[in-house]
C-alpha atoms as a PDB file:
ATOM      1  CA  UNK A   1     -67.672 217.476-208.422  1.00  0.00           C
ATOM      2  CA  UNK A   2     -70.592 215.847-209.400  1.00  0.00           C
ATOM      3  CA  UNK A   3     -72.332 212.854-208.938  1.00  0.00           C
ATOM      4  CA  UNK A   4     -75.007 211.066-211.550  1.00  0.00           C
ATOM      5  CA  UNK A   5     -77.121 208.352-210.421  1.00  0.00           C
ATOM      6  CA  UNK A   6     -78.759 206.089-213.127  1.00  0.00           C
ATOM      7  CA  UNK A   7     -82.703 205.819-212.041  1.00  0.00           C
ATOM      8  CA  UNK A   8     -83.161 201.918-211.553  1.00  0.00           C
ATOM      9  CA  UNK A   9     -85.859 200.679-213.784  1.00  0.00           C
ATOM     10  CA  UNK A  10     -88.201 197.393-213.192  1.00  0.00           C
ATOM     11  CA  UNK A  11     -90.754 195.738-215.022  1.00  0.00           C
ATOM     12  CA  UNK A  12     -93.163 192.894-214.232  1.00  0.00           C
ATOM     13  CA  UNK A  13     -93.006 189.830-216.198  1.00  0.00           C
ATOM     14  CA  UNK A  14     -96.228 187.853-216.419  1.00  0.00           C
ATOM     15  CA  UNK A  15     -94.855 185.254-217.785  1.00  0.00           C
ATOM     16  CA  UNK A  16     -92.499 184.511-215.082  1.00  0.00           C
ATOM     17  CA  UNK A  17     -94.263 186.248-212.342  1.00  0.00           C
ATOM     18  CA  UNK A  18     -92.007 188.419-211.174  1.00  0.00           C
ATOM     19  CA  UNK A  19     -90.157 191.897-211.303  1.00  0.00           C
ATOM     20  CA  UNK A  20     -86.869 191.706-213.416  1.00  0.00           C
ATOM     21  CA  UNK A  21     -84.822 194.879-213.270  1.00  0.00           C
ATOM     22  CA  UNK A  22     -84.034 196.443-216.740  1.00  0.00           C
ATOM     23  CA  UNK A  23     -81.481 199.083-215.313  1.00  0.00           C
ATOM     24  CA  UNK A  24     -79.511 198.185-212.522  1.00  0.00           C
ATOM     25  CA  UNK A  25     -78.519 201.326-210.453  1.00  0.00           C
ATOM     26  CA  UNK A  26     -74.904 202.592-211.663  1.00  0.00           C
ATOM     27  CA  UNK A  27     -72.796 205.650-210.259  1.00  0.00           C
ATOM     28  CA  UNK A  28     -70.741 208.141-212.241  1.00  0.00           C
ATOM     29  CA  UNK A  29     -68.416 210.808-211.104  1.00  0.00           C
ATOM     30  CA  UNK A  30     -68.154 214.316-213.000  1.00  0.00           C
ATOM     31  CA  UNK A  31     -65.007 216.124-212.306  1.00  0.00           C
ATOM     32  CA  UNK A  32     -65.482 218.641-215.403  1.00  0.00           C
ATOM     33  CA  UNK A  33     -68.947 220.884-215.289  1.00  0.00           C
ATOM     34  CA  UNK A  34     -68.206 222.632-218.053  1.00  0.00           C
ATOM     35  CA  UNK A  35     -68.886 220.144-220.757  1.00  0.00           C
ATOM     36  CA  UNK A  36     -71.338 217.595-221.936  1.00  0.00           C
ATOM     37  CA  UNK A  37     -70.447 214.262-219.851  1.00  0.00           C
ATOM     38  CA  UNK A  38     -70.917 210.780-222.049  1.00  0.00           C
ATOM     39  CA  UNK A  39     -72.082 207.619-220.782  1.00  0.00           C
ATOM     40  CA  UNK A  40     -73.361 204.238-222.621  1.00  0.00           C
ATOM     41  CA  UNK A  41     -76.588 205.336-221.661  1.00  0.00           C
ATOM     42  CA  UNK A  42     -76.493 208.678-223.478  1.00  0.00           C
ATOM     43  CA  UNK A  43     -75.072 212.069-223.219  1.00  0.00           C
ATOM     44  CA  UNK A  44     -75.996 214.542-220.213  1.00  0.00           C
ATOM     45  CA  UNK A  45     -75.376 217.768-221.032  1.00  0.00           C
ATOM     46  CA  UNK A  46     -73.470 220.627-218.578  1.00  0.00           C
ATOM     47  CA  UNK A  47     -76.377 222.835-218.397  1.00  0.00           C
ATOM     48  CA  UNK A  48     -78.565 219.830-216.985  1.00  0.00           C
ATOM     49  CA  UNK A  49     -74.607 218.949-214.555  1.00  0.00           C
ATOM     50  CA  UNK A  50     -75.309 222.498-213.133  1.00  0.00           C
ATOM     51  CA  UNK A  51     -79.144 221.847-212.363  1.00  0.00           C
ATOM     52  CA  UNK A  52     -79.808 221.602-207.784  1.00  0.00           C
ATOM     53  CA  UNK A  53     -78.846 218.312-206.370  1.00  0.00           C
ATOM     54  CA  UNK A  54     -81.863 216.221-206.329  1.00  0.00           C
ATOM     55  CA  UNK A  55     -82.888 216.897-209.967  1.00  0.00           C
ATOM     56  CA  UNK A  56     -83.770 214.714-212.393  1.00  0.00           C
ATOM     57  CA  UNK A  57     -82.229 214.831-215.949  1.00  0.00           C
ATOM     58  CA  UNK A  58     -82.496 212.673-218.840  1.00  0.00           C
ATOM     59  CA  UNK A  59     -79.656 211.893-221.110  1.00  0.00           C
ATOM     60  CA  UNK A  60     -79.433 212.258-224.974  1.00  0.00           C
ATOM     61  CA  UNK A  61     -80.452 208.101-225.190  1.00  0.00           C
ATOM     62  CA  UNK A  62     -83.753 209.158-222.897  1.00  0.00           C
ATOM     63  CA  UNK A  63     -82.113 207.705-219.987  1.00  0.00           C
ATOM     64  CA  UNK A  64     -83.195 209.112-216.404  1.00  0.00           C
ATOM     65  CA  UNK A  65     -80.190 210.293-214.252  1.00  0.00           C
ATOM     66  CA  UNK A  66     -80.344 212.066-210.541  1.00  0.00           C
ATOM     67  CA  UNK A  67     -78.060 214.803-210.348  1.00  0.00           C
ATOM     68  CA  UNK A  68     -76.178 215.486-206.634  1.00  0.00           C
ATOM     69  CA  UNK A  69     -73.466 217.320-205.314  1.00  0.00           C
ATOM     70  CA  UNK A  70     -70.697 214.623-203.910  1.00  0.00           C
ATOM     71  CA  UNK A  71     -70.083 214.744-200.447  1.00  0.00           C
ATOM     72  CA  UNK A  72     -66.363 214.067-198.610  1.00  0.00           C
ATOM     73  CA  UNK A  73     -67.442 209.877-198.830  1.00  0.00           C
ATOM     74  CA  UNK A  74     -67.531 210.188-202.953  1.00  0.00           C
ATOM     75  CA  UNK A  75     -65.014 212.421-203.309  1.00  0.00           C
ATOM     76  CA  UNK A  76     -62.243 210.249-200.724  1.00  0.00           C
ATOM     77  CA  UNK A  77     -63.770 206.794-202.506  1.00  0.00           C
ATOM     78  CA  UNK A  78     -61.828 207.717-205.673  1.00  0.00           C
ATOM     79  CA  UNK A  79     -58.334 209.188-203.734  1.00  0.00           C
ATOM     80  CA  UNK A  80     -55.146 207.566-205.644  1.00  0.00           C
ATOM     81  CA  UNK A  81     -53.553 204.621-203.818  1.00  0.00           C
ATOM     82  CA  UNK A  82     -50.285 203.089-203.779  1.00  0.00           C
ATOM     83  CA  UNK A  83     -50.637 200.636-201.266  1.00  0.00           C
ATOM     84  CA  UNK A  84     -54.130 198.842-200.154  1.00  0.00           C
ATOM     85  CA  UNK A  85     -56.302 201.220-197.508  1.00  0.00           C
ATOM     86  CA  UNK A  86     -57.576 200.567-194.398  1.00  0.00           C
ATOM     87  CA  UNK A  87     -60.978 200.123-194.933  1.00  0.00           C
ATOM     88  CA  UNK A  88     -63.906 201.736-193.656  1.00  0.00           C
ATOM     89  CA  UNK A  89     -65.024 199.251-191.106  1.00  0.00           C
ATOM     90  CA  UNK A  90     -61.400 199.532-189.568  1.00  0.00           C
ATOM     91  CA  UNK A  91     -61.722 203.483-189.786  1.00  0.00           C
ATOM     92  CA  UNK A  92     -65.020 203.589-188.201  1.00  0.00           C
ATOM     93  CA  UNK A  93     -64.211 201.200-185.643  1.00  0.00           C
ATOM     94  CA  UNK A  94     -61.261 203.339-184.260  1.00  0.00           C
ATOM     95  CA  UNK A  95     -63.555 206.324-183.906  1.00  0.00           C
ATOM     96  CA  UNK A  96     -65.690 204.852-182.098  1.00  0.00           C
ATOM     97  CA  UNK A  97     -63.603 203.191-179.570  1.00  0.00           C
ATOM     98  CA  UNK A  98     -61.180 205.905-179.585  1.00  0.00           C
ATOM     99  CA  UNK A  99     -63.889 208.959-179.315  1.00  0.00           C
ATOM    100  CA  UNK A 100     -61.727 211.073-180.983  1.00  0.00           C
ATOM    101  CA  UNK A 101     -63.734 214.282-182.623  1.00  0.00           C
ATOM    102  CA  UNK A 102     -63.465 217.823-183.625  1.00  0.00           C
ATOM    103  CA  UNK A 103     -60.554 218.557-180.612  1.00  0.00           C
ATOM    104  CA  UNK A 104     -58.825 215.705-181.429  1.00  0.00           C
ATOM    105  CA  UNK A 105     -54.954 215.719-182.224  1.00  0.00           C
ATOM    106  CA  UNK A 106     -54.059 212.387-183.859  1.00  0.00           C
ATOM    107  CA  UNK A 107     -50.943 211.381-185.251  1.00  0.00           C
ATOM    108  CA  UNK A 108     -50.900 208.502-188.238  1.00  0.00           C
ATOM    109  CA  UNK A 109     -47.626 206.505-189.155  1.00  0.00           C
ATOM    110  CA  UNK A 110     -47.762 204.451-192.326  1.00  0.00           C
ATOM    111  CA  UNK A 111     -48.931 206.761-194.274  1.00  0.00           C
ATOM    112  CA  UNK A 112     -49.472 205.382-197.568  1.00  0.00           C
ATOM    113  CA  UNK A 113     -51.544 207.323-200.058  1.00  0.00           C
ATOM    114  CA  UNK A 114     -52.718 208.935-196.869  1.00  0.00           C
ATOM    115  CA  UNK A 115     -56.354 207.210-196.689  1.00  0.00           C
ATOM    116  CA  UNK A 116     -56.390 207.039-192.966  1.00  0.00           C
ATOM    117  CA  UNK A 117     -55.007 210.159-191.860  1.00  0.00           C
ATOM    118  CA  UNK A 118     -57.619 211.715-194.502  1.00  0.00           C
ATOM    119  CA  UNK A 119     -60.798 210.347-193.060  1.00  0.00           C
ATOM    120  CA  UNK A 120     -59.460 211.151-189.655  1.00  0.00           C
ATOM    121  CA  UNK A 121     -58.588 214.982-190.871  1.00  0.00           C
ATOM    122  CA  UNK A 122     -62.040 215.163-191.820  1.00  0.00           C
ATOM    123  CA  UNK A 123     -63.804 214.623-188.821  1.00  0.00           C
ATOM    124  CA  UNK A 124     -60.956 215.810-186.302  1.00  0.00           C
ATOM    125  CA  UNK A 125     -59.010 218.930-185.484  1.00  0.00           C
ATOM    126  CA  UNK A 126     -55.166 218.388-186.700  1.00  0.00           C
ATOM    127  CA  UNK A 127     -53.604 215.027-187.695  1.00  0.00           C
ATOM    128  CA  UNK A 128     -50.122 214.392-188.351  1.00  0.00           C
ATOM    129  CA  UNK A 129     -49.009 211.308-190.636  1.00  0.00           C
ATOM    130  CA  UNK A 130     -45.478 210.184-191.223  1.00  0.00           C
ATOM    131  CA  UNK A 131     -44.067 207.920-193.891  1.00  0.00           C
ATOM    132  CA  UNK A 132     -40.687 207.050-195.348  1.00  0.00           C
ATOM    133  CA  UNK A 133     -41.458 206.633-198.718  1.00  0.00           C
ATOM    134  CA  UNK A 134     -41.127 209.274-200.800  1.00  0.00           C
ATOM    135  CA  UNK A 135     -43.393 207.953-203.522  1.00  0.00           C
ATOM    136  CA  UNK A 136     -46.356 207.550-200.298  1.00  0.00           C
ATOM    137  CA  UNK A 137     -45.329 211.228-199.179  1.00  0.00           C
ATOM    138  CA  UNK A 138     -46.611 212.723-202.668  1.00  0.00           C
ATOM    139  CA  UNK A 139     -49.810 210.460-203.215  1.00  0.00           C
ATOM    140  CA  UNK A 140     -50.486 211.269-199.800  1.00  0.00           C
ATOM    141  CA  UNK A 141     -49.487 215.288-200.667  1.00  0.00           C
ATOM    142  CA  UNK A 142     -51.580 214.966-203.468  1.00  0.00           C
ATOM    143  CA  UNK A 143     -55.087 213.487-202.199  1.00  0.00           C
ATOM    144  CA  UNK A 144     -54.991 216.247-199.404  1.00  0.00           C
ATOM    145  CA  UNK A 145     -54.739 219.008-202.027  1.00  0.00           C
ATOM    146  CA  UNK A 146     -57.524 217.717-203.459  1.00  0.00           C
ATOM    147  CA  UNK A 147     -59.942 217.032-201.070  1.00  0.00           C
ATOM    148  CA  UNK A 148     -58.587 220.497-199.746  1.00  0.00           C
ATOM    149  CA  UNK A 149     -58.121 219.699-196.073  1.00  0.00           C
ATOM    150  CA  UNK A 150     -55.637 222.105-194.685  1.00  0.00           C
ATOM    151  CA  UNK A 151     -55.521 220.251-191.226  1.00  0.00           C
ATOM    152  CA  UNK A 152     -53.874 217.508-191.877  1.00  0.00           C
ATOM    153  CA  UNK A 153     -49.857 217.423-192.560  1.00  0.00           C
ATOM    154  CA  UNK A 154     -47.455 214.758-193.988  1.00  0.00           C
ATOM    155  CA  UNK A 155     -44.059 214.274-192.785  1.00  0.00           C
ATOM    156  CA  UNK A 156     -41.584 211.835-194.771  1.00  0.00           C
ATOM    157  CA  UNK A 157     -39.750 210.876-191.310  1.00  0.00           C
ATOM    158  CA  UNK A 158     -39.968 207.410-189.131  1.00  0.00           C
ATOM    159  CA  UNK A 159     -42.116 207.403-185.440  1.00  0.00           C
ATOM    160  CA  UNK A 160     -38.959 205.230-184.959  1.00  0.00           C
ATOM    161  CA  UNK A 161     -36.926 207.993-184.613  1.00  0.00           C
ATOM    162  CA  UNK A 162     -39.087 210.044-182.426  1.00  0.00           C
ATOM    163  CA  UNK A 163     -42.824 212.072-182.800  1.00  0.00           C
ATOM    164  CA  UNK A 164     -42.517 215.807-183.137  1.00  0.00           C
ATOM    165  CA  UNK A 165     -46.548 216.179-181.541  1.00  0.00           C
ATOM    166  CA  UNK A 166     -46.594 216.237-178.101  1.00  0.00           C
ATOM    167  CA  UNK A 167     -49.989 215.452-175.655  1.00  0.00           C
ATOM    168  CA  UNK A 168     -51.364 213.566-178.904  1.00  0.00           C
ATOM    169  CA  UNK A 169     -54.993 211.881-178.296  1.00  0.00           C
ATOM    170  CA  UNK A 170     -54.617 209.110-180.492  1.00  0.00           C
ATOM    171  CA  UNK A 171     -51.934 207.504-182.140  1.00  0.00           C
ATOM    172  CA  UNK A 172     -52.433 204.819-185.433  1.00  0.00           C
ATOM    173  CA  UNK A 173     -49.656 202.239-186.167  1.00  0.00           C
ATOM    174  CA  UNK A 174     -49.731 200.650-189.821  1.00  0.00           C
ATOM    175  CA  UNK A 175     -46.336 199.213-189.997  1.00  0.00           C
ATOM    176  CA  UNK A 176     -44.281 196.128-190.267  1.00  0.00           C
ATOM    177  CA  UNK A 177     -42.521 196.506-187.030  1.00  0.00           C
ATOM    178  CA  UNK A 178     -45.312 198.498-184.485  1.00  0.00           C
ATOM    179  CA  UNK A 179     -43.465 197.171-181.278  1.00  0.00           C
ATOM    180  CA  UNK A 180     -40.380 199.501-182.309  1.00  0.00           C
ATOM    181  CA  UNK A 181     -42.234 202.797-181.870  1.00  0.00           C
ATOM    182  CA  UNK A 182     -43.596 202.086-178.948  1.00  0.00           C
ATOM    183  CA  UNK A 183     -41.019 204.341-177.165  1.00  0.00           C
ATOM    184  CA  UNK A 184     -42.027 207.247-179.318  1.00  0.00           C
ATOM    185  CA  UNK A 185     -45.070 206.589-178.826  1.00  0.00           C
ATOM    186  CA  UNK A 186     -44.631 206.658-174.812  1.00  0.00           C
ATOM    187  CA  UNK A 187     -43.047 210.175-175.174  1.00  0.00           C
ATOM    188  CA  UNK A 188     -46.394 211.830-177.616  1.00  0.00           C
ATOM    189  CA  UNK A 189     -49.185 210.984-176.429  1.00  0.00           C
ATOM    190  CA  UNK A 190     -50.870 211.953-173.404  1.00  0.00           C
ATOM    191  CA  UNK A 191     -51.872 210.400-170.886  1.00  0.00           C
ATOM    192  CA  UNK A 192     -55.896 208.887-171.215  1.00  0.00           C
ATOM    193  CA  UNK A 193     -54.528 209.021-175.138  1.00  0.00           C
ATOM    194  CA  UNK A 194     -55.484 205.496-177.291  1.00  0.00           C
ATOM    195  CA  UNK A 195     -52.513 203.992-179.657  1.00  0.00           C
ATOM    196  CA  UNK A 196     -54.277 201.298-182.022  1.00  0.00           C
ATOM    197  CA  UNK A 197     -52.162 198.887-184.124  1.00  0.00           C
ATOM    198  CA  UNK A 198     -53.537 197.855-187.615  1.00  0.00           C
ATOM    199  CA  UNK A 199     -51.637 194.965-188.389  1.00  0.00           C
ATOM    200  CA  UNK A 200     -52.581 191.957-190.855  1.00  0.00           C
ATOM    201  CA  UNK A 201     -50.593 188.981-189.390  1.00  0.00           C
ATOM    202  CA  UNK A 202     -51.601 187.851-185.869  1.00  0.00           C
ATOM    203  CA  UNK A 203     -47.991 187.262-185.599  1.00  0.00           C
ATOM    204  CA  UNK A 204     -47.336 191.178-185.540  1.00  0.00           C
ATOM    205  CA  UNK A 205     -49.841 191.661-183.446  1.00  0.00           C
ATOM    206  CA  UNK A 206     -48.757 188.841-181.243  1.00  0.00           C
ATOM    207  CA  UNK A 207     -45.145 190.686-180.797  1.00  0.00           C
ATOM    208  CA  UNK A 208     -46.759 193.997-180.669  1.00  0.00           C
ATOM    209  CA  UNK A 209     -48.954 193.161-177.559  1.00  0.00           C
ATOM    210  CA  UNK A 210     -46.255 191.113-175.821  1.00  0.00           C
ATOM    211  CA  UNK A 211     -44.151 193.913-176.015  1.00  0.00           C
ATOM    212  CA  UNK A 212     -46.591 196.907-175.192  1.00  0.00           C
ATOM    213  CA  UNK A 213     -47.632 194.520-172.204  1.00  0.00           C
ATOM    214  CA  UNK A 214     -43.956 194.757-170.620  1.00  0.00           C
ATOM    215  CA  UNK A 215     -44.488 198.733-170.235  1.00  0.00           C
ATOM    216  CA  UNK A 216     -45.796 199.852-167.237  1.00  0.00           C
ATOM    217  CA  UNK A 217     -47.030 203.612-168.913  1.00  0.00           C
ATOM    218  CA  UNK A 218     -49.924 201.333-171.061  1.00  0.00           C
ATOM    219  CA  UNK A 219     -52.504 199.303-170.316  1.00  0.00           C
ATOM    220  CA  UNK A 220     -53.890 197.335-172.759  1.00  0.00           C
ATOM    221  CA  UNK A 221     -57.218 196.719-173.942  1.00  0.00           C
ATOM    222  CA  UNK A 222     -58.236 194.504-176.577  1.00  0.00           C
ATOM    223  CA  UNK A 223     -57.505 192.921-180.124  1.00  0.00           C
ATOM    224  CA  UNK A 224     -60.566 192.383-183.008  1.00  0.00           C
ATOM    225  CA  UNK A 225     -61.357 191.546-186.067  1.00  0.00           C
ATOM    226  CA  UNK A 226     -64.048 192.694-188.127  1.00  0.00           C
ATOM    227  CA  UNK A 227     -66.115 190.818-190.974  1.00  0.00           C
ATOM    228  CA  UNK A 228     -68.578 192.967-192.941  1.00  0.00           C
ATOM    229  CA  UNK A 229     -71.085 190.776-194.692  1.00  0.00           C
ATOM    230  CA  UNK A 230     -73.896 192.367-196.598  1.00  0.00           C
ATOM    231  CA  UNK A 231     -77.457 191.308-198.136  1.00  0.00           C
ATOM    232  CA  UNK A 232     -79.314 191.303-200.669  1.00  0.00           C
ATOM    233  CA  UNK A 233     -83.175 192.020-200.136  1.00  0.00           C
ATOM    234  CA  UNK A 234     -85.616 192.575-202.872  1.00  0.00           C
ATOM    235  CA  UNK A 235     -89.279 192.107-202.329  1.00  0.00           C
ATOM    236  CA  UNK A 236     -89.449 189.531-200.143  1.00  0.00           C
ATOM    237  CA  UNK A 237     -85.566 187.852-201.167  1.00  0.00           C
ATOM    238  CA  UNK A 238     -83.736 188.629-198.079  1.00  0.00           C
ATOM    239  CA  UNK A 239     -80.455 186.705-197.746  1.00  0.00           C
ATOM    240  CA  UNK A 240     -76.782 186.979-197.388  1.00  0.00           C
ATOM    241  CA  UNK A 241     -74.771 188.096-200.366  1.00  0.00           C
ATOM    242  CA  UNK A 242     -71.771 185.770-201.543  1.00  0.00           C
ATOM    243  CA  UNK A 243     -69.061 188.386-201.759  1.00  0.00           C
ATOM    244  CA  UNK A 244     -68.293 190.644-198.458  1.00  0.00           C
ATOM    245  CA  UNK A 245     -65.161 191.923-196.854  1.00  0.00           C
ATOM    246  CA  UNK A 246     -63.579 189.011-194.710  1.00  0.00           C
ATOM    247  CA  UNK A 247     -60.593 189.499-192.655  1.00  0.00           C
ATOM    248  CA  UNK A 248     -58.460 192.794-193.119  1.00  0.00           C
ATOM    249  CA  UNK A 249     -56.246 193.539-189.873  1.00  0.00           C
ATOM    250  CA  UNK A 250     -56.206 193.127-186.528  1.00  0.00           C
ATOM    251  CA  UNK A 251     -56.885 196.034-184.709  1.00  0.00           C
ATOM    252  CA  UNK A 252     -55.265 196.477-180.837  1.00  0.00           C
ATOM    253  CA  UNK A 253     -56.187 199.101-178.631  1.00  0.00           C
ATOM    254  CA  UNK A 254     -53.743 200.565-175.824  1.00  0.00           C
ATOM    255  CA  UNK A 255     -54.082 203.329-173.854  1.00  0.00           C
ATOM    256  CA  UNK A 256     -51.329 205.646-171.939  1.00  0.00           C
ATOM    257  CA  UNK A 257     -51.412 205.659-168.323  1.00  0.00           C
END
């Protein structure tokens, strides 16, 4: 896959005394290389596609495009959902708190179109996700394929019933009723391992960490939220933007002792 990068283009205004942009900068994915790709700003043709990344190519309208190969980031940003995704702030978080990494074995239960257990598959050595939904199981099936990760496996089965991995690292919750897998849990993953618990309603999380608390194999660490807030800077405009991403989940973080 491809990715095209409109060139942003400013101009200087005397009459208002200022810069006013002309093209804003706009991203567009190219899945087929093997024919012309059309845009409202003109026509790039496949033999300019197939130029290095870093080149710049100009469409059929005169428009200036950068071509680049997409990385893992553009290529998971379009995966098919069925259900919303935990978002990268969540994702990152967990890493880091979690230090899970290229020996990690992680199991992930609430699978949904399989948009944790991908990003995780990425970066570790074997994950394991499990969902009951059958409609989940092949979204999740199907994202996999294409991002053509062979480390990472999807099993339509509840943690409720018991986890098949044994001497896990980390464990992810994203379900309605996390407290009831906490003796599944107990049995998996190892001990030093993290279980984290992404749950929207404080009440969950509330019932969750009431529960895990009454189990002398965990300890428990902490519950957050996180707010991302970006900003716009331009010149010398440097101020918060209006839109951002406000609350998401709670995230808890347990560990097996």
């Amino acid at each position: 896959m491809k990715l095209l990068i409109l060139k942003p283009k400013k101009e200087f205004v005397k009459e208002l005394n200022k810069e006013i942009s002309l093209i804003k900068m706009k991203k567009f994915y190219v899945d087929d290389l093997t024919k012309d790709f059309s845009t409202q700003y003109g026509v790039v043709t496949k033999a300019d596609l197939k130029k290095k990344s870093g080149s710049v190519v100009k469409s059929s309208m005169g428009k200036e495009f950068i071509v680049m190969n997409a990385d893992f980031l553009d290529e998971y940003k379009r995966i098919k959902r069925t259900s919303q995704i935990m978002t990268l702030k969540d994702i990152g978080y967990i890493i880091a708190q979690t230090g899970v990494n290229k020996n990690s074995k992680i199991v992930d239960a609430g699978t949904g179109c399989g948009g944790n257990a991908i990003y995780l598959a990425h970066l570790c050595k074997e994950v394991v996700s499990y969902d009951i939904n059958p409609e989940n199981v092949k979204v999740a099936k199907e994202n996999i394929k294409k991002l053509g990760l062979k480390n990472v496996k999807i099993k339509e089965k509840s943690v409720f019933a018991g986890i098949d991995e044994k001497d896990v690292d980390l464990i992810v919750l994203d379900l309605a009723a996390p407290w009831n897998a906490i003796k599944s849990v107990e049995k998996s993953l190892r001990v030093g391992g993290y279980v984290v618990i992404y749950s929207p309603q404080i009440t969950q999380t509330t019932d969750f960490v009431n529960a895990i608390k009454s189990n002398k194999n965990f300890i428990y660490e902490k519950t957050i939220e996180l707010m991302e807030r970006s900003w716009k800077i331009d010149g010398r405009i440097a101020r918060p933007r209006s839109e951002g991403i406000g609350h998401t989940a709670f995230l808890s973080f347990v560990r097996r002792v």
